[in-house]
C-alpha atoms as a PDB file:
ATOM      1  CA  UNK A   1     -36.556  -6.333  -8.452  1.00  0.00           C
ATOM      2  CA  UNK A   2     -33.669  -7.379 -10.893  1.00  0.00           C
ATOM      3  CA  UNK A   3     -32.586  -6.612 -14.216  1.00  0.00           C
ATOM      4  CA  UNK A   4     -33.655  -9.736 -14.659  1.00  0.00           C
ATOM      5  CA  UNK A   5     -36.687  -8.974 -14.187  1.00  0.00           C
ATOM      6  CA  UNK A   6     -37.710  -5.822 -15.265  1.00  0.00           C
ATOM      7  CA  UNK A   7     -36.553  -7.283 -18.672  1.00  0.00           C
ATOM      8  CA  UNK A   8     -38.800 -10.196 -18.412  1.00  0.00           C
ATOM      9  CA  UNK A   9     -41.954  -7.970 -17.285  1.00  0.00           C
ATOM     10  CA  UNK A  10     -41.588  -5.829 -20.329  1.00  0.00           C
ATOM     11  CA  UNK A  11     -41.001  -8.661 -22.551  1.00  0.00           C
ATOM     12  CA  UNK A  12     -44.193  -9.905 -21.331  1.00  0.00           C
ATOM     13  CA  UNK A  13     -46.016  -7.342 -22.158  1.00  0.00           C
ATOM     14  CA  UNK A  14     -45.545  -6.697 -26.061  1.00  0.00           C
ATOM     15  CA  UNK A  15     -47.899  -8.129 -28.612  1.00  0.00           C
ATOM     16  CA  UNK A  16     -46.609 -11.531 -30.277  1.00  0.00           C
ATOM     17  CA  UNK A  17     -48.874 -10.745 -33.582  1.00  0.00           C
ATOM     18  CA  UNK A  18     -48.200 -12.689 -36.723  1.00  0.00           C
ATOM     19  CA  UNK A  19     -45.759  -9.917 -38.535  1.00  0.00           C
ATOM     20  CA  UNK A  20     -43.420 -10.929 -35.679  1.00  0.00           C
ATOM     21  CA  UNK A  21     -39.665 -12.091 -36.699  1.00  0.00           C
ATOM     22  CA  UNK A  22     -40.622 -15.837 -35.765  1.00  0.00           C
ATOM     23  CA  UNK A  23     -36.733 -15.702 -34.761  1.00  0.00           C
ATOM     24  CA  UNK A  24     -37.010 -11.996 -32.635  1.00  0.00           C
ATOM     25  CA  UNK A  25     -39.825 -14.415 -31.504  1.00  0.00           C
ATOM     26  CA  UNK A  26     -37.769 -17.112 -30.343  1.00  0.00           C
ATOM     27  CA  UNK A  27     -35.220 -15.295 -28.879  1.00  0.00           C
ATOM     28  CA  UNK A  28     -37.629 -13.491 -26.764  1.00  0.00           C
ATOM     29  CA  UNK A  29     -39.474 -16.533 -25.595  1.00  0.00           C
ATOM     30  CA  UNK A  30     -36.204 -18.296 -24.739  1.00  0.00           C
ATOM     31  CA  UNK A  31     -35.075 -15.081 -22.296  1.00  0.00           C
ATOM     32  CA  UNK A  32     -38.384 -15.477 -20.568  1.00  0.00           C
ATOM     33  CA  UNK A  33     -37.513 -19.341 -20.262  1.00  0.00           C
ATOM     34  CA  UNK A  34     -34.440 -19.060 -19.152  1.00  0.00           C
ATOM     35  CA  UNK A  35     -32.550 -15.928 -19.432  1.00  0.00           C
ATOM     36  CA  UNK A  36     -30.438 -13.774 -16.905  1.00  0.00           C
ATOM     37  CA  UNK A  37     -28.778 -10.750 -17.387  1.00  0.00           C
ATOM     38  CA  UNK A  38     -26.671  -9.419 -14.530  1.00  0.00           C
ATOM     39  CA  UNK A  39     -26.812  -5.636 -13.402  1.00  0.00           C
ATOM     40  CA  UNK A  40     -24.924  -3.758 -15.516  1.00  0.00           C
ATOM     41  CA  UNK A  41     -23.484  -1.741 -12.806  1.00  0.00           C
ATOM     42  CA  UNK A  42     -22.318  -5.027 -11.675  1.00  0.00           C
ATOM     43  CA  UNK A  43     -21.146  -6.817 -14.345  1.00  0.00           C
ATOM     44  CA  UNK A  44     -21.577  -7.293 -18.044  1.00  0.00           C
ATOM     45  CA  UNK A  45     -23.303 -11.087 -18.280  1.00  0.00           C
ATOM     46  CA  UNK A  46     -26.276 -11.874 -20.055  1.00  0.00           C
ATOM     47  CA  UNK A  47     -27.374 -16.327 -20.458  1.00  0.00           C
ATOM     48  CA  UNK A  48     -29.630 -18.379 -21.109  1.00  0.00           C
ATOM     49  CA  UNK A  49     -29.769 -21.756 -18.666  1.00  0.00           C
ATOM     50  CA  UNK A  50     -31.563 -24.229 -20.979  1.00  0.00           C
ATOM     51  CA  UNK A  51     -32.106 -27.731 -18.354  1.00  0.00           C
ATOM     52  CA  UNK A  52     -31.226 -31.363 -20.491  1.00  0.00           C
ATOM     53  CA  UNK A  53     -32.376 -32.216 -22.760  1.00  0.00           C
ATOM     54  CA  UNK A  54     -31.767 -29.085 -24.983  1.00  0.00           C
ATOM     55  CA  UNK A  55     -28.489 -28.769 -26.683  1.00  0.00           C
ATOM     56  CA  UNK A  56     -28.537 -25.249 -27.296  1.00  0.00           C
ATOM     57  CA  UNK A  57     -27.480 -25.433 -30.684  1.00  0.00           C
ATOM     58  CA  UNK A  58     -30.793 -23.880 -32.071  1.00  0.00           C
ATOM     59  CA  UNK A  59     -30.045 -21.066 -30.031  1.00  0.00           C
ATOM     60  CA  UNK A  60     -26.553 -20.430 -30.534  1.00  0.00           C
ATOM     61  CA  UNK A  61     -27.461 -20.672 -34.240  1.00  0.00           C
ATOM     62  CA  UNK A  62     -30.439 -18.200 -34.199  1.00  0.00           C
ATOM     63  CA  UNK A  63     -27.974 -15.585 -32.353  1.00  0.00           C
ATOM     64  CA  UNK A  64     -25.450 -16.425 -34.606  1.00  0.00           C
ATOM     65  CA  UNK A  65     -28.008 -15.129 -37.512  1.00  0.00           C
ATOM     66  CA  UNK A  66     -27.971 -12.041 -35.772  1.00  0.00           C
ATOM     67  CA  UNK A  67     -24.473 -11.530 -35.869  1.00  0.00           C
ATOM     68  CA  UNK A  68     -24.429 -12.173 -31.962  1.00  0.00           C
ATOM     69  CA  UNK A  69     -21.100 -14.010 -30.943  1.00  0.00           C
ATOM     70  CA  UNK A  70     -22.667 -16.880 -28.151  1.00  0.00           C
ATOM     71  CA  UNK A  71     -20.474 -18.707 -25.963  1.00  0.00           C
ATOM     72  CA  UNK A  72     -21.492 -22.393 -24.633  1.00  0.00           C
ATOM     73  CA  UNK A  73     -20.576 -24.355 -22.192  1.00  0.00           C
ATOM     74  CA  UNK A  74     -22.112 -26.360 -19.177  1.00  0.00           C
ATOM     75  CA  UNK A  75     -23.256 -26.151 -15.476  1.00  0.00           C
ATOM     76  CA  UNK A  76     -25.155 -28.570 -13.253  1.00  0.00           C
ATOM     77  CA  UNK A  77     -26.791 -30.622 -15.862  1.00  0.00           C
ATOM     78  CA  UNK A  78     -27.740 -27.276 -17.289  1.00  0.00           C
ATOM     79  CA  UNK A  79     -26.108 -25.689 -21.074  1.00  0.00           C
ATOM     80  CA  UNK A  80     -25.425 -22.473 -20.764  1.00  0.00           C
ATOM     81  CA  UNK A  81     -25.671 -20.221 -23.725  1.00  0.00           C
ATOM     82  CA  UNK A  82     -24.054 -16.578 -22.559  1.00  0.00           C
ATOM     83  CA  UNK A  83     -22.478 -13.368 -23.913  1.00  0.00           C
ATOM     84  CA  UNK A  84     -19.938 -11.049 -21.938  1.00  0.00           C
ATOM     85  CA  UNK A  85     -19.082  -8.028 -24.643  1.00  0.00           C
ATOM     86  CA  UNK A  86     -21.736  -5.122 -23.477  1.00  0.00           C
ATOM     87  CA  UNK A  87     -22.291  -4.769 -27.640  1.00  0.00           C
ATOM     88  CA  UNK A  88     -23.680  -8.086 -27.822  1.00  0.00           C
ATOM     89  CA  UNK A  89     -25.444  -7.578 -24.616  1.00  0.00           C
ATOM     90  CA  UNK A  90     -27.035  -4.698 -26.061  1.00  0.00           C
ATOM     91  CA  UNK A  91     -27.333  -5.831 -29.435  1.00  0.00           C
ATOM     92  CA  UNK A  92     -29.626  -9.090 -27.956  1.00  0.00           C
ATOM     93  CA  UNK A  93     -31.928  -6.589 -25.619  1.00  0.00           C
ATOM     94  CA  UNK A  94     -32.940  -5.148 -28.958  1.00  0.00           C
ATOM     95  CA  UNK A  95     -33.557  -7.998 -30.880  1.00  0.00           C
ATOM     96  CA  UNK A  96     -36.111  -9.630 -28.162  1.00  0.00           C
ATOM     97  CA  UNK A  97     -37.415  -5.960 -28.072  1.00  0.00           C
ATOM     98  CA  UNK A  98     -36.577  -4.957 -24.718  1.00  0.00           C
ATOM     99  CA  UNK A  99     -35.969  -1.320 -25.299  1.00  0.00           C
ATOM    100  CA  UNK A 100     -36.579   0.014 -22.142  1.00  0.00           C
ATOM    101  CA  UNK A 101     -34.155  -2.406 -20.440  1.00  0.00           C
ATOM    102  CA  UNK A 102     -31.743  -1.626 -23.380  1.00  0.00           C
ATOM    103  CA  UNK A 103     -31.713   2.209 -22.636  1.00  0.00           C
ATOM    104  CA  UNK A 104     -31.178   1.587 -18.840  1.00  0.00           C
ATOM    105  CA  UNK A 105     -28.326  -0.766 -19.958  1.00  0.00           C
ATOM    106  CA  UNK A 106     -26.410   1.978 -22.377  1.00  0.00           C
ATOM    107  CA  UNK A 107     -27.216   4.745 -19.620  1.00  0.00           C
ATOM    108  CA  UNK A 108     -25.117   2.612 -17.216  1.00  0.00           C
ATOM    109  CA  UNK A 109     -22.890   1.639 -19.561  1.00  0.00           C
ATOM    110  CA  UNK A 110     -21.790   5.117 -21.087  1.00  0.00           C
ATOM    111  CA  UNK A 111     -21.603   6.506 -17.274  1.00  0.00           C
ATOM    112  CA  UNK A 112     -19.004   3.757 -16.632  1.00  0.00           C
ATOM    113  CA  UNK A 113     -17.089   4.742 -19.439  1.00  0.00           C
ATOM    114  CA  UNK A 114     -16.935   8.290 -18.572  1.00  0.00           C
ATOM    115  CA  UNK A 115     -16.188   7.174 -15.143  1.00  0.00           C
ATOM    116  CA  UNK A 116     -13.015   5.024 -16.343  1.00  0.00           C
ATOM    117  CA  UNK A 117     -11.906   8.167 -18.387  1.00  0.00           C
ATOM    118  CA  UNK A 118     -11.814  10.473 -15.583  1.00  0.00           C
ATOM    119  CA  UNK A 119      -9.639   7.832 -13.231  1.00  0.00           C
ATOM    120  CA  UNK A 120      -7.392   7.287 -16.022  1.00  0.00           C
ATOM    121  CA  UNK A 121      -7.366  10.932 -16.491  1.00  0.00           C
ATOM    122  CA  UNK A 122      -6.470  11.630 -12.937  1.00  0.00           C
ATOM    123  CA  UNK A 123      -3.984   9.014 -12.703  1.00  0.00           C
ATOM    124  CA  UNK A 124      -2.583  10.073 -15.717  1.00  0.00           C
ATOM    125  CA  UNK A 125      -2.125  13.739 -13.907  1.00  0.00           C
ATOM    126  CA  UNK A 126      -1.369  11.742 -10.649  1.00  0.00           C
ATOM    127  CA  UNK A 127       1.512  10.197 -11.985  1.00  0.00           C
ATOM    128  CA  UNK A 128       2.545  13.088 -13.558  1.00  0.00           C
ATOM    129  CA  UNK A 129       2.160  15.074 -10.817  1.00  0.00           C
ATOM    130  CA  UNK A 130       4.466  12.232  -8.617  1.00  0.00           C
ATOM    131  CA  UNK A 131       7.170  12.351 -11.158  1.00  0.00           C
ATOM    132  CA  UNK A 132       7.193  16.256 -11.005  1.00  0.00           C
ATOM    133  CA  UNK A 133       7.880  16.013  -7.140  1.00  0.00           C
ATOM    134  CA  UNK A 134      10.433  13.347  -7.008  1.00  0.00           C
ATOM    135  CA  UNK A 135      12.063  15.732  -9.981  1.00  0.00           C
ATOM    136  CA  UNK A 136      11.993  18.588  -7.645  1.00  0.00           C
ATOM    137  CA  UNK A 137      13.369  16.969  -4.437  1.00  0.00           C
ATOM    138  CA  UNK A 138      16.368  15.605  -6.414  1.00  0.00           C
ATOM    139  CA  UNK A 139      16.430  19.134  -7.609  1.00  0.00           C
ATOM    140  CA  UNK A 140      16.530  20.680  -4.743  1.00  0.00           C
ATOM    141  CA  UNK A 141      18.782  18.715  -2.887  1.00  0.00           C
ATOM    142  CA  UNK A 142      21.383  18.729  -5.583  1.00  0.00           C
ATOM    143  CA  UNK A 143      21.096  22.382  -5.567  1.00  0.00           C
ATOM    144  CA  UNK A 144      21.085  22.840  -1.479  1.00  0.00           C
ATOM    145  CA  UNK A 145      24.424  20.006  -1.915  1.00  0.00           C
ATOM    146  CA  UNK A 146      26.529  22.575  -4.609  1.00  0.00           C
ATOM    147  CA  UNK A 147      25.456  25.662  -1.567  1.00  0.00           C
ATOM    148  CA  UNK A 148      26.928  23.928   1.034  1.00  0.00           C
ATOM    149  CA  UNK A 149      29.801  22.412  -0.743  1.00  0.00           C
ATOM    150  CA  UNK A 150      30.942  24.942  -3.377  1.00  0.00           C
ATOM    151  CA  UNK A 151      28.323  27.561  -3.266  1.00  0.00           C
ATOM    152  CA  UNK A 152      26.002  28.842  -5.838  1.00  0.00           C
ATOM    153  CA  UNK A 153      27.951  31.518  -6.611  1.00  0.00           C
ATOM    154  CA  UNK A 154      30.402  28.960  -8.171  1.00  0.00           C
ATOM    155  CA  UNK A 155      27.806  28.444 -11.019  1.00  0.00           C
ATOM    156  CA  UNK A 156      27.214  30.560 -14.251  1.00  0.00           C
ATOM    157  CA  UNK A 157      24.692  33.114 -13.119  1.00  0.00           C
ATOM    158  CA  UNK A 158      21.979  31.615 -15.566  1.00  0.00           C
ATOM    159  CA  UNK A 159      22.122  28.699 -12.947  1.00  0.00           C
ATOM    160  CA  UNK A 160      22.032  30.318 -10.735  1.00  0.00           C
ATOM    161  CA  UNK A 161      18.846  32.410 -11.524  1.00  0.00           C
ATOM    162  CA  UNK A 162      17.184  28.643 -12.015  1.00  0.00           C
ATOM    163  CA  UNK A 163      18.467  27.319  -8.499  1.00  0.00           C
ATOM    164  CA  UNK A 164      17.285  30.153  -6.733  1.00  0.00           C
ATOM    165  CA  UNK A 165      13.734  29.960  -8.116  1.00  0.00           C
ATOM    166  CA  UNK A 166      13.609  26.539  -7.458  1.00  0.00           C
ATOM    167  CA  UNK A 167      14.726  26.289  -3.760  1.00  0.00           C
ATOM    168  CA  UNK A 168      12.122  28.818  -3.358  1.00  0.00           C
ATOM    169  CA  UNK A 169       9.398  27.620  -5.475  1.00  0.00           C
ATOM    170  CA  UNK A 170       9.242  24.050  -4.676  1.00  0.00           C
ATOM    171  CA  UNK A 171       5.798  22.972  -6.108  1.00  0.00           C
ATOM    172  CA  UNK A 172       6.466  25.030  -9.043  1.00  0.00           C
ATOM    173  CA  UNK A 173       6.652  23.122 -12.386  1.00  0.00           C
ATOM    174  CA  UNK A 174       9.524  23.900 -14.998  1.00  0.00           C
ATOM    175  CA  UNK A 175       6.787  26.159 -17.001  1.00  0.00           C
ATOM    176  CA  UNK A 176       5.774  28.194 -14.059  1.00  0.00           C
ATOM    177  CA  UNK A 177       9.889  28.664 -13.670  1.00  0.00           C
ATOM    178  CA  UNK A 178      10.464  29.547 -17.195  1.00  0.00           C
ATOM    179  CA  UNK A 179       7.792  32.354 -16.618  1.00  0.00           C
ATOM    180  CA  UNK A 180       9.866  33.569 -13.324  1.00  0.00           C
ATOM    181  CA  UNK A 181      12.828  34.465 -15.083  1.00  0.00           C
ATOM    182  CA  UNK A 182      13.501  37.420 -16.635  1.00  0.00           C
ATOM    183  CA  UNK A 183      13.728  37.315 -19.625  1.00  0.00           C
ATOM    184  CA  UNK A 184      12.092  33.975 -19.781  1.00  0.00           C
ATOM    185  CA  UNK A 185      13.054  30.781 -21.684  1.00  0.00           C
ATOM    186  CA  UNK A 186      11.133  27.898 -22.452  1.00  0.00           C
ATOM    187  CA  UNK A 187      10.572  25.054 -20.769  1.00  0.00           C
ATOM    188  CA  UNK A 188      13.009  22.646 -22.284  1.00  0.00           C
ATOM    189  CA  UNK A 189      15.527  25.306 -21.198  1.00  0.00           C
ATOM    190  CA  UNK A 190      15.064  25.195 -17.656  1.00  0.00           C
ATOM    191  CA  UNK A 191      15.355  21.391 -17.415  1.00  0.00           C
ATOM    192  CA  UNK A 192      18.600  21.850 -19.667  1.00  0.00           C
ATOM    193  CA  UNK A 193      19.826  24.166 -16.917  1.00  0.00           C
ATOM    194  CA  UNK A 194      18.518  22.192 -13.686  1.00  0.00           C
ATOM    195  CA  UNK A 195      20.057  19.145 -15.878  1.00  0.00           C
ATOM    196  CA  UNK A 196      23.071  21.114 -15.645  1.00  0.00           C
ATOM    197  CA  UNK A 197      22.738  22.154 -11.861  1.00  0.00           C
ATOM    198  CA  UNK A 198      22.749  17.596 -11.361  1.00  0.00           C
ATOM    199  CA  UNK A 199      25.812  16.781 -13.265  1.00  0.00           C
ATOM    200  CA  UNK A 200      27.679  19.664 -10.944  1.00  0.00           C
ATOM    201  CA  UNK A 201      26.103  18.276  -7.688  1.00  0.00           C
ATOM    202  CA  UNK A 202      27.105  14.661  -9.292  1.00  0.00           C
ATOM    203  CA  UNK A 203      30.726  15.877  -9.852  1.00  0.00           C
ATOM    204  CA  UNK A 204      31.057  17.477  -6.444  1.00  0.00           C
ATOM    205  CA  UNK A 205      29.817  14.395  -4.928  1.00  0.00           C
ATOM    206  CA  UNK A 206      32.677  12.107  -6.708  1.00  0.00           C
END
């Protein structure tokens, strides 16, 4: 079965008494008509296909009342009346009363989110992680370049404390360094040094 579907079943089982909004009512009847609603895990797309002769325009009003924001446009001798925001999605599902179908809706719908957060999380820390290594491997080859071409020993010794950790701790990151030396520095002090260690290599390499 679709979404489609399972929102038109439930719709067509709730009581149309009298107390009814007559435009709750509407909107609800029009749905059954001629509603769609994609699969949220899918896509975001809920419309109505109204066939000529309607215009649509009592429609789009009516969800305009409710603060809905309806686009229109046309198809096949059909107008289409449809919404692509997941708020106004959501928003409509309530007002025809199709709570059920609304809950599956935000469950999907707040899962996706959380699923976008971790992928920008982890290529947030990918990237990171990317610029860390290319930092390192110019690192280390500027510092394996001043060995073979002046020798370390050339450098102040605080230099060379940093260039020896780092040939040997290439994965390391410049906080895990800070912590190797004793006494330690910050972080910001090691990449002043290793900033150091490049402009030699640079100079040698002139």
């Amino acid at each position: 079965m679709s979404f489609s579907s399972d929102i038109k079943r439930e719709l067509r089982t709730q009581s149309t008494g009298k107390d009814q909004c007559p435009n709750r009512a509407y909107v609800r009847e029009s749905f059954i008509k001629w509603g769609t609603c994609s699969d949220p895990k899918k896509a975001y797309h809920l419309e109505f296909s109204l066939p000529a002769p309607h215009t649509g325009d009592r429609l789009c009003q009516v969800l305009q009342e409710f603060n809905l924001n309806p686009k229109k446009s046309g198809r096949r001798g059909h107008i289409l009346i449809y919404m692509k925001e997941a708020e106004n999605i959501v928003d409509a599902l309530n007002i025809m009363g199709a709570h059920k179908a609304l809950w599956a809706f935000e469950n999907v719908r707040i899962l996706k989110e959380i699923n976008n957060r971790i992928n920008r999380q982890v290529n947030f820390e990918t990237a990171n992680l990317s610029k860390t290594v290319s930092a390192s491997v110019q690192q280390i080859e500027d510092i394996r370049f001043i060995a073979q071409h002046a020798g370390l020993e050339t450098m102040p010794e605080s230099l060379q404390d940093v260039a020896r950790l780092r040939l040997a701790n290439p994965d390391a990151t410049l906080k895990e360094i800070s912590q190797m030396l004793s006494p330690s520095i910050g972080k910001s002090g090691v990449n002043h040094r290793l900033r150091k260690i490049s402009s030699i290599a640079a100079a040698l390499r002139e």
